[in-house]
Protein backbone atom coordinates (compact mmCIF):
# COMPACT_ATOMS: atom_id res chain seq x y z
CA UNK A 1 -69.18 -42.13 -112.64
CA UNK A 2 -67.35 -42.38 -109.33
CA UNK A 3 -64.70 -40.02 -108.81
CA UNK A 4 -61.64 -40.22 -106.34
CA UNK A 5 -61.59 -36.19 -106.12
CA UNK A 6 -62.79 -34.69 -103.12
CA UNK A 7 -66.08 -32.70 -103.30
CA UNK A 8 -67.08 -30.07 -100.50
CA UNK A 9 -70.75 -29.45 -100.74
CA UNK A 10 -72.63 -26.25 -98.72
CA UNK A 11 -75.79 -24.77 -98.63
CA UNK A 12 -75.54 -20.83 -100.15
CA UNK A 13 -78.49 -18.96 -98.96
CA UNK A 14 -77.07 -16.20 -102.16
CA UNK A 15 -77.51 -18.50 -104.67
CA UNK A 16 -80.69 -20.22 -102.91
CA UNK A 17 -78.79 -23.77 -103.94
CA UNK A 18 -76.36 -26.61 -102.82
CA UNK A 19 -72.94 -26.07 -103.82
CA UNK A 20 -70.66 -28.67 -104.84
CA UNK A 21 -66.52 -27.91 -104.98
CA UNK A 22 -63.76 -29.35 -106.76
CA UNK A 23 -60.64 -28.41 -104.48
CA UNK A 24 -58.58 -29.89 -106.78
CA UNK A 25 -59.50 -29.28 -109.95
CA UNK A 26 -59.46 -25.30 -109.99
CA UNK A 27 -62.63 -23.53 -111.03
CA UNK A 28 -64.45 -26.82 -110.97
CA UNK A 29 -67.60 -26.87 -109.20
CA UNK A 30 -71.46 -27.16 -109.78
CA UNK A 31 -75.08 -26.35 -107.99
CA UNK A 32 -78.25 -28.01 -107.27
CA UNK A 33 -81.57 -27.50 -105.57
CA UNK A 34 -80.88 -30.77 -103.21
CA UNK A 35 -77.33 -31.64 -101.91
CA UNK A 36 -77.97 -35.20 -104.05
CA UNK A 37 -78.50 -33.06 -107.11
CA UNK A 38 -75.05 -31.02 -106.76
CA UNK A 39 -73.35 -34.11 -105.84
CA UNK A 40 -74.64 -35.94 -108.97
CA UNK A 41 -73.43 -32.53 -110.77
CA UNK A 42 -70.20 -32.28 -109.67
CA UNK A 43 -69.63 -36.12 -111.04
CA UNK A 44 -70.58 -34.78 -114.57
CA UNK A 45 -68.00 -31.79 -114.15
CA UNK A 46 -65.49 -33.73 -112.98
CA UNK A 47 -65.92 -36.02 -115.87
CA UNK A 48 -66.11 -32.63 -118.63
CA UNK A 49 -63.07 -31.16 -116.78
CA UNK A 50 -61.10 -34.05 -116.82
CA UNK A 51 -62.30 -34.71 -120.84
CA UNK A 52 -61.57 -30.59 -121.33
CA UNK A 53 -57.54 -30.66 -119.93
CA UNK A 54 -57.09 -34.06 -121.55
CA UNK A 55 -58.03 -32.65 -124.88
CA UNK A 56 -56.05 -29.13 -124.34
CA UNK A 57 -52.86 -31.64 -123.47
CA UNK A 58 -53.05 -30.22 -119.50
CA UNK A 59 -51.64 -31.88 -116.95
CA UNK A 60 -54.42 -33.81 -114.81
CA UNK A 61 -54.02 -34.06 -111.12
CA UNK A 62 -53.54 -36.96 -109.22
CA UNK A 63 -56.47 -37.42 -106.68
CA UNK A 64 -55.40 -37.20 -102.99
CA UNK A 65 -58.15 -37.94 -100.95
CA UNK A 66 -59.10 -36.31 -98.06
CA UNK A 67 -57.38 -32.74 -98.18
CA UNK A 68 -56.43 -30.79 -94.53
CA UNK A 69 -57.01 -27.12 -94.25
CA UNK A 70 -55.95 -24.54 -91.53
């Protein structure tokens, strides 16, 4: 799967793992031991949280690319 949301991945020397964030899609975000591996987990977590608000009847937001912050 190849998603259109913007994913901000780190290094967090807490949780000794890559961390991948969803900006978009609140409280959406995943780990892994190699930035590939968080990547590839964020895809699957997009996909379950998109699945998840369609099923609840949420509204879905529309990907915007690139986001700015201060």
């Amino acid at each position: 799967m190849f998603s259109k949301y913007e994913i901000i991945i780190y290094w967090s020397a807490d949780d000794n793992a890559f961390i991948a964030e969803v900006p978009e899609l609140p409280g959406c975000m995943a780990d892994g031991k190699s930035y590939q591996e968080a990547l590839t987990n964020a895809e699957v977590i997009i996909g379950e949280w998109l699945e998840t608000a369609r099923d609840l009847g949420r509204q879905i937001p529309v990907p915007r690319g690139r986001l700015m912050y201060a």
